[in-house]
PDB file of N, CA and C in Angstrom:
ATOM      1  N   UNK A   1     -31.692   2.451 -14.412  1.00  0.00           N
ATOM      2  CA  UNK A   1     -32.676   1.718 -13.641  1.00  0.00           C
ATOM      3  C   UNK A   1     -32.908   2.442 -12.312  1.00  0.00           C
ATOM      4  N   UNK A   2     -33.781   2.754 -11.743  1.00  0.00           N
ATOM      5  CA  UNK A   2     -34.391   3.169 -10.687  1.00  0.00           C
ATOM      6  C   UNK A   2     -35.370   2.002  -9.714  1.00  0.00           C
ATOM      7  N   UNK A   3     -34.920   2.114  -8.694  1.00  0.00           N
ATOM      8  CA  UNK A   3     -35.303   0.853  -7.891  1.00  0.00           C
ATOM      9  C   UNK A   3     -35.512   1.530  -6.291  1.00  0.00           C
ATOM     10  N   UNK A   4     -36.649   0.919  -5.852  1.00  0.00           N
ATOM     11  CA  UNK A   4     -36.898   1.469  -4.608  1.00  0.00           C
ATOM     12  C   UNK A   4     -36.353   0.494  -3.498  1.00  0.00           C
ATOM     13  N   UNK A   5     -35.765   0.646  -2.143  1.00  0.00           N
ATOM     14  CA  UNK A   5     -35.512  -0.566  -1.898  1.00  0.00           C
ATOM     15  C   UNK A   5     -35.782  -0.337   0.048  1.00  0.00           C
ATOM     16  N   UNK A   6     -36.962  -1.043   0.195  1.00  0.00           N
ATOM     17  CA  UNK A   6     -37.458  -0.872   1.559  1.00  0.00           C
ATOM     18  C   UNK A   6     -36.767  -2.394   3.064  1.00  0.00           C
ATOM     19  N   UNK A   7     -36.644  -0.990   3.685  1.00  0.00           N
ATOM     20  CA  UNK A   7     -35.452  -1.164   5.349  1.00  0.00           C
ATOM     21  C   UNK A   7     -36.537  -1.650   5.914  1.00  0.00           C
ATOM     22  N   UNK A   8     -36.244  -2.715   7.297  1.00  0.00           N
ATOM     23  CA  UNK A   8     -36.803  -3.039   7.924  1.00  0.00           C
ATOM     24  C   UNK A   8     -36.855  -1.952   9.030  1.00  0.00           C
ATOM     25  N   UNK A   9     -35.373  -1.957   9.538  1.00  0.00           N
ATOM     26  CA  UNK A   9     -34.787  -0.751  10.793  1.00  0.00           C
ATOM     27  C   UNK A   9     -34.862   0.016  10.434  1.00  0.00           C
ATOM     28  N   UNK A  10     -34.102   0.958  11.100  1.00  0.00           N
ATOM     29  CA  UNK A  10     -34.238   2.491  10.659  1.00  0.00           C
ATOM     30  C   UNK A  10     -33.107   2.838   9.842  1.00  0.00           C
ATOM     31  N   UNK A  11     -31.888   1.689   9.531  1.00  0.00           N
ATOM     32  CA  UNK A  11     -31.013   2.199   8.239  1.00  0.00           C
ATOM     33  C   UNK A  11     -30.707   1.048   8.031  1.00  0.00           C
ATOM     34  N   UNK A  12     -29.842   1.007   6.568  1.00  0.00           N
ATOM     35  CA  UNK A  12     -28.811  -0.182   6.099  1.00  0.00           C
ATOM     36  C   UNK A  12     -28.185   0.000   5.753  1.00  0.00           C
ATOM     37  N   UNK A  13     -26.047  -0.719   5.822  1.00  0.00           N
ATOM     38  CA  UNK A  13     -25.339   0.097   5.581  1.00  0.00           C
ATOM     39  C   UNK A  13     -24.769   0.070   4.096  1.00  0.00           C
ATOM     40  N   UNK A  14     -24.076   0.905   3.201  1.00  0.00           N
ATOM     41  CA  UNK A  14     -24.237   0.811   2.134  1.00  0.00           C
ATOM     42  C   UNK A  14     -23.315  -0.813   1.261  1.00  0.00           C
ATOM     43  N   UNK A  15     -22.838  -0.843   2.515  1.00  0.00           N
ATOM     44  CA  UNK A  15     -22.035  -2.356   1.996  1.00  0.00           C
ATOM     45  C   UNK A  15     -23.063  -3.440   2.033  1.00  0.00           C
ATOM     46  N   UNK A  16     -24.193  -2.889   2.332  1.00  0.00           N
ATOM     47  CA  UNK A  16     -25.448  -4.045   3.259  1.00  0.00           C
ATOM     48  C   UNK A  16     -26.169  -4.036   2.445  1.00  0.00           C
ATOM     49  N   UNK A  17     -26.736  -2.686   1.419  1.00  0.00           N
ATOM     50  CA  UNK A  17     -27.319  -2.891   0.839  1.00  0.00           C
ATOM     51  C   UNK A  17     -27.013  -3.352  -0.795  1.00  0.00           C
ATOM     52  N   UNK A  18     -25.536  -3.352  -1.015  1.00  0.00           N
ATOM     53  CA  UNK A  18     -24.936  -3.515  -2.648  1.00  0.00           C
ATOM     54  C   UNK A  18     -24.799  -5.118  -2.386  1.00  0.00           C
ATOM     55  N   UNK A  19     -24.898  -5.583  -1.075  1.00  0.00           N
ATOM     56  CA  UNK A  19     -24.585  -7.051  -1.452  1.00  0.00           C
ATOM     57  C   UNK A  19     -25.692  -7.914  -1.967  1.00  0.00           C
ATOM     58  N   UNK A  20     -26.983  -6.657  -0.855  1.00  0.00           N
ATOM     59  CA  UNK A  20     -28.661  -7.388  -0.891  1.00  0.00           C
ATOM     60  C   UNK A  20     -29.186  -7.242  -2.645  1.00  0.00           C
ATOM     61  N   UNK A  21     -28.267  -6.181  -2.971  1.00  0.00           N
ATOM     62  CA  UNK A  21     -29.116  -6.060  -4.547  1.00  0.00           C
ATOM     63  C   UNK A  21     -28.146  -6.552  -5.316  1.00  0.00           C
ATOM     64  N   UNK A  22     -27.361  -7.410  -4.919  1.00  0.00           N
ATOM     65  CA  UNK A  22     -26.175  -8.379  -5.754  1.00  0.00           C
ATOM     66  C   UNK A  22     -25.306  -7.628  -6.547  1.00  0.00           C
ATOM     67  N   UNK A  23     -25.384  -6.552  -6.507  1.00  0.00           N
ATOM     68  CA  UNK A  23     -24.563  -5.664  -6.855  1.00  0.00           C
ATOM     69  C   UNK A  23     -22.676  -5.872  -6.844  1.00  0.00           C
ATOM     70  N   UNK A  24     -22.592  -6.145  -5.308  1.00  0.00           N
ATOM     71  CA  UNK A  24     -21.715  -7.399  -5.033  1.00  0.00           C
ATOM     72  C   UNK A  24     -21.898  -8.820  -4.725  1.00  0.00           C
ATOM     73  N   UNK A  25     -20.706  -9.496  -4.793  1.00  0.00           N
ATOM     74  CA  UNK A  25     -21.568 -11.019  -4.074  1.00  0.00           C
ATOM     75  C   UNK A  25     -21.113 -11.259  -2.419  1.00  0.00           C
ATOM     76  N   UNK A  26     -20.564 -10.699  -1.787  1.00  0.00           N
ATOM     77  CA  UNK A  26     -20.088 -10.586  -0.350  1.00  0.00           C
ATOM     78  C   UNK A  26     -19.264  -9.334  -0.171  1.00  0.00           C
ATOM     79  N   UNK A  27     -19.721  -8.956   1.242  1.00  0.00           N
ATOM     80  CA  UNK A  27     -19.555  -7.890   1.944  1.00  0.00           C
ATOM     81  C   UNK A  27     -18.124  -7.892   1.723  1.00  0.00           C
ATOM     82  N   UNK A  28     -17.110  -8.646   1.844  1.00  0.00           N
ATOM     83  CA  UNK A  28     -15.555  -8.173   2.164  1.00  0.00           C
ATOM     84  C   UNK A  28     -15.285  -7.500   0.458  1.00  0.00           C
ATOM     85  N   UNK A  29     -16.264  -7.776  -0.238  1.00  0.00           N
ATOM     86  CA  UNK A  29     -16.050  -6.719  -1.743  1.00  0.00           C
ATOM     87  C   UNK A  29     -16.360  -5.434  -1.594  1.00  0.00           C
ATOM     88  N   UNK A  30     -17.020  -5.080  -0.588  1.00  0.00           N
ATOM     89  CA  UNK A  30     -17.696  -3.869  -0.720  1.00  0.00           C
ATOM     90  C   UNK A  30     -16.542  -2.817  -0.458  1.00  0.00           C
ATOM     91  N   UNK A  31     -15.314  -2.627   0.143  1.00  0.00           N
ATOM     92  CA  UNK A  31     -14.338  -1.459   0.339  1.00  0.00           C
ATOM     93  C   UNK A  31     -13.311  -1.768  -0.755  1.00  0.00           C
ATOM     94  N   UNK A  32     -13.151  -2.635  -1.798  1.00  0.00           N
ATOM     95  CA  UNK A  32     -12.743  -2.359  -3.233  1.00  0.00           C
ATOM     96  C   UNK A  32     -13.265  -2.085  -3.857  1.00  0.00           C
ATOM     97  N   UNK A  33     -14.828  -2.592  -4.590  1.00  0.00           N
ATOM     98  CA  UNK A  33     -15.803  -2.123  -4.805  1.00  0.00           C
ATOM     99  C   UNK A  33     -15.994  -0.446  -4.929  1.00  0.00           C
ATOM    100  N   UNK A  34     -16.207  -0.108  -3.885  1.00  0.00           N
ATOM    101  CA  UNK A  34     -16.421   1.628  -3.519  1.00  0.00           C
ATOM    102  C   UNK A  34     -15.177   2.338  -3.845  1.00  0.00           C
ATOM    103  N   UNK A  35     -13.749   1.658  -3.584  1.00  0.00           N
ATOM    104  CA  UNK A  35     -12.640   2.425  -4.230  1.00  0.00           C
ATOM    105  C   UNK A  35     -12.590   2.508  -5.469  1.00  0.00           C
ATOM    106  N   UNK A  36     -13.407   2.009  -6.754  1.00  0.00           N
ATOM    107  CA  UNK A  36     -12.908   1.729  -7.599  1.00  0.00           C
ATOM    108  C   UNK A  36     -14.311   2.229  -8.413  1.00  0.00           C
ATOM    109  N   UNK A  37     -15.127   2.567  -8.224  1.00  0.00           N
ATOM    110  CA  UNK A  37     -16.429   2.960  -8.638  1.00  0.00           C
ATOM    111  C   UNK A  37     -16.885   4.405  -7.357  1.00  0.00           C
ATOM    112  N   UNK A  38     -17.227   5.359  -8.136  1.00  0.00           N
ATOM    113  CA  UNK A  38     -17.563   6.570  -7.820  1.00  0.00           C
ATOM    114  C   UNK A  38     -19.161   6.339  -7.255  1.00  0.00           C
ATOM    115  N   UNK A  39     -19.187   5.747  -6.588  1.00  0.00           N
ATOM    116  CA  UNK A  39     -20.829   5.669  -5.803  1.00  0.00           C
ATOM    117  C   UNK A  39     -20.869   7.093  -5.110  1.00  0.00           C
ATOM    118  N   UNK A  40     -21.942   7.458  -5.584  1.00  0.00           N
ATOM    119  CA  UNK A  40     -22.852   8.751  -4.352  1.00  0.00           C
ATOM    120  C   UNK A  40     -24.366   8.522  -3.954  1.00  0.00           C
ATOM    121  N   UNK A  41     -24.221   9.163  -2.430  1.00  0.00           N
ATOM    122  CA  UNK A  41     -25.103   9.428  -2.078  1.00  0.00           C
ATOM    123  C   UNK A  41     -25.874  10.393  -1.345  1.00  0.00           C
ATOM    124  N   UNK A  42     -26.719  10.625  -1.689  1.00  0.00           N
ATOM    125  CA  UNK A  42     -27.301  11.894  -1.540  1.00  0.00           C
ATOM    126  C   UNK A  42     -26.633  12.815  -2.357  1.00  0.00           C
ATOM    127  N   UNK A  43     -26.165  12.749  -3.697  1.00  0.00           N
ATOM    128  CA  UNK A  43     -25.571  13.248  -4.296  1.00  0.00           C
ATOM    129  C   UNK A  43     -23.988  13.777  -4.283  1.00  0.00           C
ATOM    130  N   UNK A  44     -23.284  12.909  -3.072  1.00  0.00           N
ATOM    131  CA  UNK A  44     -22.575  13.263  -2.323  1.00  0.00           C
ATOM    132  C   UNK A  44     -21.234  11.896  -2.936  1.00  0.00           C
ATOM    133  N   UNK A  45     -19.971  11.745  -3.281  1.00  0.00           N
ATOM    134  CA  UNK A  45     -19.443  10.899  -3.501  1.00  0.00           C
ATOM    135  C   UNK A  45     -19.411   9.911  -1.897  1.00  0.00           C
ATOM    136  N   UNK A  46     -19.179   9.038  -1.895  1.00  0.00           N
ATOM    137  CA  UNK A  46     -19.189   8.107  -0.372  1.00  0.00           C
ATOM    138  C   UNK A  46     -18.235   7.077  -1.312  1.00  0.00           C
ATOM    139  N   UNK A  47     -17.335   6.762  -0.591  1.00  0.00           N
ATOM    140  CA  UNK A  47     -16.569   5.500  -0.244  1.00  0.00           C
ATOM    141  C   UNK A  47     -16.831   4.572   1.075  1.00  0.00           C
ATOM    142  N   UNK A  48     -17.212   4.872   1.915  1.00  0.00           N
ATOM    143  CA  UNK A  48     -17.208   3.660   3.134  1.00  0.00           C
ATOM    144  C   UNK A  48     -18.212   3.217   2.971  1.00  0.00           C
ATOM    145  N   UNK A  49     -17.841   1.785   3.096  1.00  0.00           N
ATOM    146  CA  UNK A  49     -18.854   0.403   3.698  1.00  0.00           C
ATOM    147  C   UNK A  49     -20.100   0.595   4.441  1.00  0.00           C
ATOM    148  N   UNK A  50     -19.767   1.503   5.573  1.00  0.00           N
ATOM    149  CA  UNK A  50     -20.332   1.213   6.856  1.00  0.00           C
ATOM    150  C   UNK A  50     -21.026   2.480   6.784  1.00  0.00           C
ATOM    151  N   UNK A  51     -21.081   3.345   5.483  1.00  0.00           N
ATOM    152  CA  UNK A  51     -22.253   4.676   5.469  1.00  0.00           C
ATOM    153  C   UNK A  51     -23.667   4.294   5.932  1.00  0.00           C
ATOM    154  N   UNK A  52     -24.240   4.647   6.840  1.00  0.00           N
ATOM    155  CA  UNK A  52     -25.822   4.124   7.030  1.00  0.00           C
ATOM    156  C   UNK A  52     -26.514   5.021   6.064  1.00  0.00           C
ATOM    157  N   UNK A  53     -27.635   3.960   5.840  1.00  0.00           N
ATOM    158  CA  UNK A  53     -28.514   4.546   4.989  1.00  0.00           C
ATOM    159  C   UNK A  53     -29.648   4.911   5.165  1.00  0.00           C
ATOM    160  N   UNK A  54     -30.589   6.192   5.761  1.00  0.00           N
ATOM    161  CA  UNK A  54     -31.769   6.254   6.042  1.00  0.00           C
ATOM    162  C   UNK A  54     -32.815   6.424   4.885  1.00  0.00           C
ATOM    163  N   UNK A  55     -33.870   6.471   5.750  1.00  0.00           N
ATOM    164  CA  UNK A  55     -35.398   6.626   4.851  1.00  0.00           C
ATOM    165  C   UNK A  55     -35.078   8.051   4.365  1.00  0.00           C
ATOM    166  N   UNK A  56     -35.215   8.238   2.560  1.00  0.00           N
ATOM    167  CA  UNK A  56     -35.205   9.169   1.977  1.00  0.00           C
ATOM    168  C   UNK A  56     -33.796   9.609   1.239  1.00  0.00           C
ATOM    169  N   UNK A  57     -32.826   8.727   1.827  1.00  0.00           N
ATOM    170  CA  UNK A  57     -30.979   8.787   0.898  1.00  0.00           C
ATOM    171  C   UNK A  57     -31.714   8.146  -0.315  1.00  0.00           C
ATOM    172  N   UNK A  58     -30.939   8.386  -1.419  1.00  0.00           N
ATOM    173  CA  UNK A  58     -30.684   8.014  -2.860  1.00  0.00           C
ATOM    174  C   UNK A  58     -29.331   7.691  -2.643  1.00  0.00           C
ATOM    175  N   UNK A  59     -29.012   6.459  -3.553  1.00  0.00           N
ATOM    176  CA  UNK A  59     -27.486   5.861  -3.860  1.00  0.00           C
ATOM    177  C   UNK A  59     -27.566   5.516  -5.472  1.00  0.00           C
ATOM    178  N   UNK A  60     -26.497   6.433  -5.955  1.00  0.00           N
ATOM    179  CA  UNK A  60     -26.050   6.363  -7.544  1.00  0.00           C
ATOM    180  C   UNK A  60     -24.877   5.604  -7.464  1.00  0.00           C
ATOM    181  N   UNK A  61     -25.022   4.004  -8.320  1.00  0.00           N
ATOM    182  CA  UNK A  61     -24.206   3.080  -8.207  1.00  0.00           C
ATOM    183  C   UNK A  61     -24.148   3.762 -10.279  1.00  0.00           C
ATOM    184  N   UNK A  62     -22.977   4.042 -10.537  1.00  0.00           N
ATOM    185  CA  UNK A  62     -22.348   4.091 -11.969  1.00  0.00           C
ATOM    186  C   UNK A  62     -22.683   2.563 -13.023  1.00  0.00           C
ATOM    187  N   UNK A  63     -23.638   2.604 -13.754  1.00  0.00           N
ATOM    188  CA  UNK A  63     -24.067   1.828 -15.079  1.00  0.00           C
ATOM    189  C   UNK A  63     -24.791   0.234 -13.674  1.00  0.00           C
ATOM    190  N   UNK A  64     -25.128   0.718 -12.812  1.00  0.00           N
ATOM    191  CA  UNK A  64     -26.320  -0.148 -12.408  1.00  0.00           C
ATOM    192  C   UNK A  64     -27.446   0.744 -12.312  1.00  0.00           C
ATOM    193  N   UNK A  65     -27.782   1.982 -11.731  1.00  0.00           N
ATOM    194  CA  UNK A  65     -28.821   2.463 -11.432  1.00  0.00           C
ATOM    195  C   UNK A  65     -28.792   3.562  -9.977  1.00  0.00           C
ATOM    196  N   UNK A  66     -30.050   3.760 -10.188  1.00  0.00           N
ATOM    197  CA  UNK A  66     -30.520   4.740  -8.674  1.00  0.00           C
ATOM    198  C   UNK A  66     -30.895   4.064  -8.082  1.00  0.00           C
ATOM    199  N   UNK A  67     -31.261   4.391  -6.907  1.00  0.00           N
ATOM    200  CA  UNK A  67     -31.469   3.385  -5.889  1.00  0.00           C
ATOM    201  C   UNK A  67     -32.410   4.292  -4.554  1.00  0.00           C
ATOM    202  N   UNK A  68     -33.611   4.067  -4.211  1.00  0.00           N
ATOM    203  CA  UNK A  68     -34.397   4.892  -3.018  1.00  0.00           C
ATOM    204  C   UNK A  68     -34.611   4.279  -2.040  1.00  0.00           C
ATOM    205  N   UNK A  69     -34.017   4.759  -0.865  1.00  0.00           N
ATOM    206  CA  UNK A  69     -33.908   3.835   0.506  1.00  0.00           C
ATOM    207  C   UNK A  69     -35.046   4.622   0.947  1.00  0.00           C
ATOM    208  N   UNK A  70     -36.485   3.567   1.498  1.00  0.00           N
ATOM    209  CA  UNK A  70     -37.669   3.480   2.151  1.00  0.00           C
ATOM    210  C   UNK A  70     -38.287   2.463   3.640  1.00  0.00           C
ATOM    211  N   UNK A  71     -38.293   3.822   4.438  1.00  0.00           N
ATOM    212  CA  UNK A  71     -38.184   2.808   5.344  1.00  0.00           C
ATOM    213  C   UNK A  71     -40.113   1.754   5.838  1.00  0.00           C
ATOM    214  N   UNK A  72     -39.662   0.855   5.805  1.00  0.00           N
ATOM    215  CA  UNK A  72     -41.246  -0.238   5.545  1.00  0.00           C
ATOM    216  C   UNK A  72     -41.599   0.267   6.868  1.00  0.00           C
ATOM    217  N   UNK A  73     -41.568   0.994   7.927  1.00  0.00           N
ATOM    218  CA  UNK A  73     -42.329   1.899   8.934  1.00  0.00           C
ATOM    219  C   UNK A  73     -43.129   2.646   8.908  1.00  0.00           C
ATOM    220  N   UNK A  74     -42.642   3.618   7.571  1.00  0.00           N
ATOM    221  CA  UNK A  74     -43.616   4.506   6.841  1.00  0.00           C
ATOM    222  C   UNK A  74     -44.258   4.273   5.788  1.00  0.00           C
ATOM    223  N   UNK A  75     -44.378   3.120   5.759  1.00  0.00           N
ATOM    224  CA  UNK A  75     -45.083   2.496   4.232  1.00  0.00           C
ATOM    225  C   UNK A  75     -46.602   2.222   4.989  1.00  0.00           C
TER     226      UNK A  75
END
């Protein structure tokens, strides 16, 4: 699945955005979560919570999907 998913600010952090796409159901999941599932971004493995996410990162969540962070500034 490929999903675009548009920021108000200028980032969101990646614990911010797995909770918004229910991915998790609350933030205090998100640093087991990431230990336990190989998330990357920008093609890059990431474990922390608190990675910001700008306009133009991709996040590969393992058997949910891609994911394109857009910021609604440049829309």
């Amino acid at each position: 699945m490929k999903k675009e998913i548009v920021i108000d600010g200028p980032y969101i952090t990646l614990g911010q955005m797995l909770k918004e796409e229910s991915i998790i159901s609350s933030g205090g999941q998100a640093k087991w979560f990431l230990k336990e599932t190989a998330v990357e971004v920008n093609n890059e493995p990431e474990d922390r919570r608190g990675k910001k996410l700008y306009d133009g990162d991709t996040v590969s969540v393992p058997d949910v999907g891609l994911f394109f962070i857009r910021s609604k500034q440049d829309s």
